[in-house]
C-alpha atoms as a PDB file:
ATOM      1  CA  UNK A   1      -6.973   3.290  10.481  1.00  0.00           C
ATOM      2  CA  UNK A   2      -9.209   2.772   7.547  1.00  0.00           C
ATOM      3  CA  UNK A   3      -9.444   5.000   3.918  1.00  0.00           C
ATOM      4  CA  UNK A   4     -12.333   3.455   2.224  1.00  0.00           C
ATOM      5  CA  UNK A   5     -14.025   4.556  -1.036  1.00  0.00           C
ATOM      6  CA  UNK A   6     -17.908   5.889   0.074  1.00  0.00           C
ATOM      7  CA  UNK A   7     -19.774   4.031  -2.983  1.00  0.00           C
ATOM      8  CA  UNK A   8     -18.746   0.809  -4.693  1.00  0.00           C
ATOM      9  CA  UNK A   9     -17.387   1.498  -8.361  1.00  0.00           C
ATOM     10  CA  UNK A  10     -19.201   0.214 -11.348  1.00  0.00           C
ATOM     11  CA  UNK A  11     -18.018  -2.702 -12.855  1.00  0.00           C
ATOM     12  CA  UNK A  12     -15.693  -2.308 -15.612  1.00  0.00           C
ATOM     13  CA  UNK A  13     -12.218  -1.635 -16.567  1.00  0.00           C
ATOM     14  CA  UNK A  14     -10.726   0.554 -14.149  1.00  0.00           C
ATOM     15  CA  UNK A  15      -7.466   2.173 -12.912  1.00  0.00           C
ATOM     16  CA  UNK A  16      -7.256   2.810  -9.516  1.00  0.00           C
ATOM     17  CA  UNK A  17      -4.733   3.856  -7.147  1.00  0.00           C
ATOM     18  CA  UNK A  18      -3.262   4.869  -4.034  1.00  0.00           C
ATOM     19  CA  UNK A  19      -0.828   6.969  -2.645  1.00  0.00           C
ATOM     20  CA  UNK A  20       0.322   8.221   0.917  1.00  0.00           C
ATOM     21  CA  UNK A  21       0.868  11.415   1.667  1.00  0.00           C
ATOM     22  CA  UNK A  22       3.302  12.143   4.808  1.00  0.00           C
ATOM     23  CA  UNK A  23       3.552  16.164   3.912  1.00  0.00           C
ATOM     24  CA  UNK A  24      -0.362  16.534   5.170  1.00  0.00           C
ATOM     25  CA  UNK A  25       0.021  14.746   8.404  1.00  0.00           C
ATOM     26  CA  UNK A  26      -0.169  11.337   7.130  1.00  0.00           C
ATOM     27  CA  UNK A  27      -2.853  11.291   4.287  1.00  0.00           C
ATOM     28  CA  UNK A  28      -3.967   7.898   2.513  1.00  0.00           C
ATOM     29  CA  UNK A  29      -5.428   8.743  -0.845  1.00  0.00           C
ATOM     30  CA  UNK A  30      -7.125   6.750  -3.120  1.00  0.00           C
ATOM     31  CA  UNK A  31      -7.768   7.334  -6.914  1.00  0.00           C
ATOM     32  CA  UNK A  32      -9.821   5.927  -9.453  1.00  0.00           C
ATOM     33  CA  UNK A  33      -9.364   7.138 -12.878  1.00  0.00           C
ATOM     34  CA  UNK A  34      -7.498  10.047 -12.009  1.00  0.00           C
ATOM     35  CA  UNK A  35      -9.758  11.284 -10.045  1.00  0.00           C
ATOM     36  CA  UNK A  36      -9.461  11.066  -6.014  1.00  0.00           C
ATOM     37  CA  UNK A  37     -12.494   8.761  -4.702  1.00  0.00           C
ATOM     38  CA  UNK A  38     -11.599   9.443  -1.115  1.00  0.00           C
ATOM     39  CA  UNK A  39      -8.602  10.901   1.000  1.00  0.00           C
ATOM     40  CA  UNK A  40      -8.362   9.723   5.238  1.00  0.00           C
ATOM     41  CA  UNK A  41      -5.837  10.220   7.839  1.00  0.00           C
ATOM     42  CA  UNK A  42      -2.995   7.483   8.502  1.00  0.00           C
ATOM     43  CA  UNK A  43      -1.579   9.331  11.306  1.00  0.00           C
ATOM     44  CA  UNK A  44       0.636   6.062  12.129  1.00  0.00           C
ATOM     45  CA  UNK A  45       1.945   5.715   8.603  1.00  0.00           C
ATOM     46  CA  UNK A  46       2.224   2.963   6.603  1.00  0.00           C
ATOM     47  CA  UNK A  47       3.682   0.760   9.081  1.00  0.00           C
ATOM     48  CA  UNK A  48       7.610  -0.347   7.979  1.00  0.00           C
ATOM     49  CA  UNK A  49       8.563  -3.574   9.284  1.00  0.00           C
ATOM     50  CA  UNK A  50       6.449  -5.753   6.195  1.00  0.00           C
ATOM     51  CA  UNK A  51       6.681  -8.769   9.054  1.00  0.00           C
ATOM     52  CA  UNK A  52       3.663 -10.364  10.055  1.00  0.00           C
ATOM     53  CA  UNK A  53       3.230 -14.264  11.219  1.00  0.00           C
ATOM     54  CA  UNK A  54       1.993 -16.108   8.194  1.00  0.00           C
ATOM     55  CA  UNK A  55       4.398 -14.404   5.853  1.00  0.00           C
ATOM     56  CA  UNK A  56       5.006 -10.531   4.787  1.00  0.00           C
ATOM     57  CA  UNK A  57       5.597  -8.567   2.566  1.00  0.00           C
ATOM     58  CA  UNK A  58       3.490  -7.543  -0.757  1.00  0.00           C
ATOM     59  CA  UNK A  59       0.331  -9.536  -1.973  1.00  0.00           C
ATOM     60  CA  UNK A  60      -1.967  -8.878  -4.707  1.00  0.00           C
ATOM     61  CA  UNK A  61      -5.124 -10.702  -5.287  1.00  0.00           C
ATOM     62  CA  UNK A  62      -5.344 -12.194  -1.540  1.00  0.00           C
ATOM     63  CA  UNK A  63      -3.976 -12.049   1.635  1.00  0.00           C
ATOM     64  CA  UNK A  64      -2.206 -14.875   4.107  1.00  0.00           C
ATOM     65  CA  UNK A  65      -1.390 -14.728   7.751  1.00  0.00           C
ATOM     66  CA  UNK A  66      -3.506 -11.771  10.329  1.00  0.00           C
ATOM     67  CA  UNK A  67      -5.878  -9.711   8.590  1.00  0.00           C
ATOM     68  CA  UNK A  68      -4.922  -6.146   8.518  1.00  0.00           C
ATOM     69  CA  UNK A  69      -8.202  -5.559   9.580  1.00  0.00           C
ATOM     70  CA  UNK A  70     -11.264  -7.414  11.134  1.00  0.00           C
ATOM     71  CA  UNK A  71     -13.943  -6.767   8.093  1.00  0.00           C
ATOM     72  CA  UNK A  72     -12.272  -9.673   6.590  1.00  0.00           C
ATOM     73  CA  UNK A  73     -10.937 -13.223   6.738  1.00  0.00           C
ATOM     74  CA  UNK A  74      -7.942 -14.379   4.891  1.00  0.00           C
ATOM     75  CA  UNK A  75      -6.780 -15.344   2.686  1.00  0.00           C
ATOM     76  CA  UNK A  76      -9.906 -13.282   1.007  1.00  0.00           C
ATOM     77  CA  UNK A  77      -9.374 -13.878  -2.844  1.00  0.00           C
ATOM     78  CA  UNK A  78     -10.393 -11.422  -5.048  1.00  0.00           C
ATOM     79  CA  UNK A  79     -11.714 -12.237  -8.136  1.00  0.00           C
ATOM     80  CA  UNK A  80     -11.001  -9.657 -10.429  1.00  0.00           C
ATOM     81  CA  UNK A  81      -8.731  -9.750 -13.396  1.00  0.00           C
ATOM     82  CA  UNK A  82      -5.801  -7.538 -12.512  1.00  0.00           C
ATOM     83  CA  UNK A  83      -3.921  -6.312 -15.492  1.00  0.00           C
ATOM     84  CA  UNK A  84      -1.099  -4.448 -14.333  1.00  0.00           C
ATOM     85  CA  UNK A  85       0.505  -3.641 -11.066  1.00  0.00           C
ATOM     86  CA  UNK A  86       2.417  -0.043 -11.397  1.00  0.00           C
ATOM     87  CA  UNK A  87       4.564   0.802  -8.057  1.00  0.00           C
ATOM     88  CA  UNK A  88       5.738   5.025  -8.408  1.00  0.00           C
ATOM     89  CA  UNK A  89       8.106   6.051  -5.906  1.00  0.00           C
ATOM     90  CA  UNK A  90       7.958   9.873  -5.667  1.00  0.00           C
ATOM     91  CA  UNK A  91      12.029  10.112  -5.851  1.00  0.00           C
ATOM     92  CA  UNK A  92      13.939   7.621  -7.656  1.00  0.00           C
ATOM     93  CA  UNK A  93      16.697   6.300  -5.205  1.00  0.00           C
ATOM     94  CA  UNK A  94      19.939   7.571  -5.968  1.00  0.00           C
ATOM     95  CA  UNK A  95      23.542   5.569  -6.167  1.00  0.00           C
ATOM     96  CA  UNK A  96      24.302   7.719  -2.530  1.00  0.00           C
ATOM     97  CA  UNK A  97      21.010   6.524  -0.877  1.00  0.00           C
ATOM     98  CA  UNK A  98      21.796   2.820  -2.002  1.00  0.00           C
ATOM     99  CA  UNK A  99      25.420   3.310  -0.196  1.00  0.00           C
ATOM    100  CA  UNK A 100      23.939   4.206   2.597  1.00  0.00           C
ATOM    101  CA  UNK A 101      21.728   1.871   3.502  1.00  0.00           C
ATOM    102  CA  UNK A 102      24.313  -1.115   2.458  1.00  0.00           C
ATOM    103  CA  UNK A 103      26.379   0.732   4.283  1.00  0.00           C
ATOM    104  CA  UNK A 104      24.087   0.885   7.668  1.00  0.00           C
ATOM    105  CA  UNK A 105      23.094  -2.656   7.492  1.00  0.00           C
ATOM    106  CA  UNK A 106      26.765  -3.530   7.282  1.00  0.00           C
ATOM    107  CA  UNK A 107      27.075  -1.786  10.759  1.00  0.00           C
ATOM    108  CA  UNK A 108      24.317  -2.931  12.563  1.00  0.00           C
ATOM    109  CA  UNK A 109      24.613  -5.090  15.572  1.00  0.00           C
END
């Protein structure tokens, strides 16, 4: 699944964003300015395991291991400048949800 912006921004200093939205089905939206540029269905999610061969996890600026999808070829660099990376959880995890997961992956087999 795919949310892509329908026109290419203007060059220039920019904020954009993105955010997923599980309440509408599973919505991916993405922002620029403020403003929401386009808004698709991610009916799978984000995906949760952050495993991949080549390495997981987060990466800004270029990507190593399989493409996520196949309009590119890693490790694709962009060449921006990125100023600032700002991650917003919705709720701020509290001391109780913290317990709990220590507290599940103590008990896992």
């Amino acid at each position: 699944f795919t949310v892509q912006a329908k026109t290419v921004l203007e060059p220039g200093v920019r904020t954009v964003g993105f955010r997923f939205d599980p309440t509408r089905g599973g919505r991916g939206v993405l922002t620029c300015d403020g403003e929401v540029i386009e808004d698709g269905s991610l009916p799978e999610g984000l995906g949760a395991s952050g495993l991949q061969i080549g390495g997981g996890g987060l990466r800004v600026g270029h990507d190593a291991g399989f493409p996520v999808s196949d309009l590119y070829t890693p490790p694709f660099a962009w060449t921006g400048t990125l100023r600032r990376v700002r991650f917003v959880h919705p709720q701020a995890p509290t001391a109780e949800d913290h317990a709990t997961v220590v507290e599940a992956l103590l008990h896992r087999e």
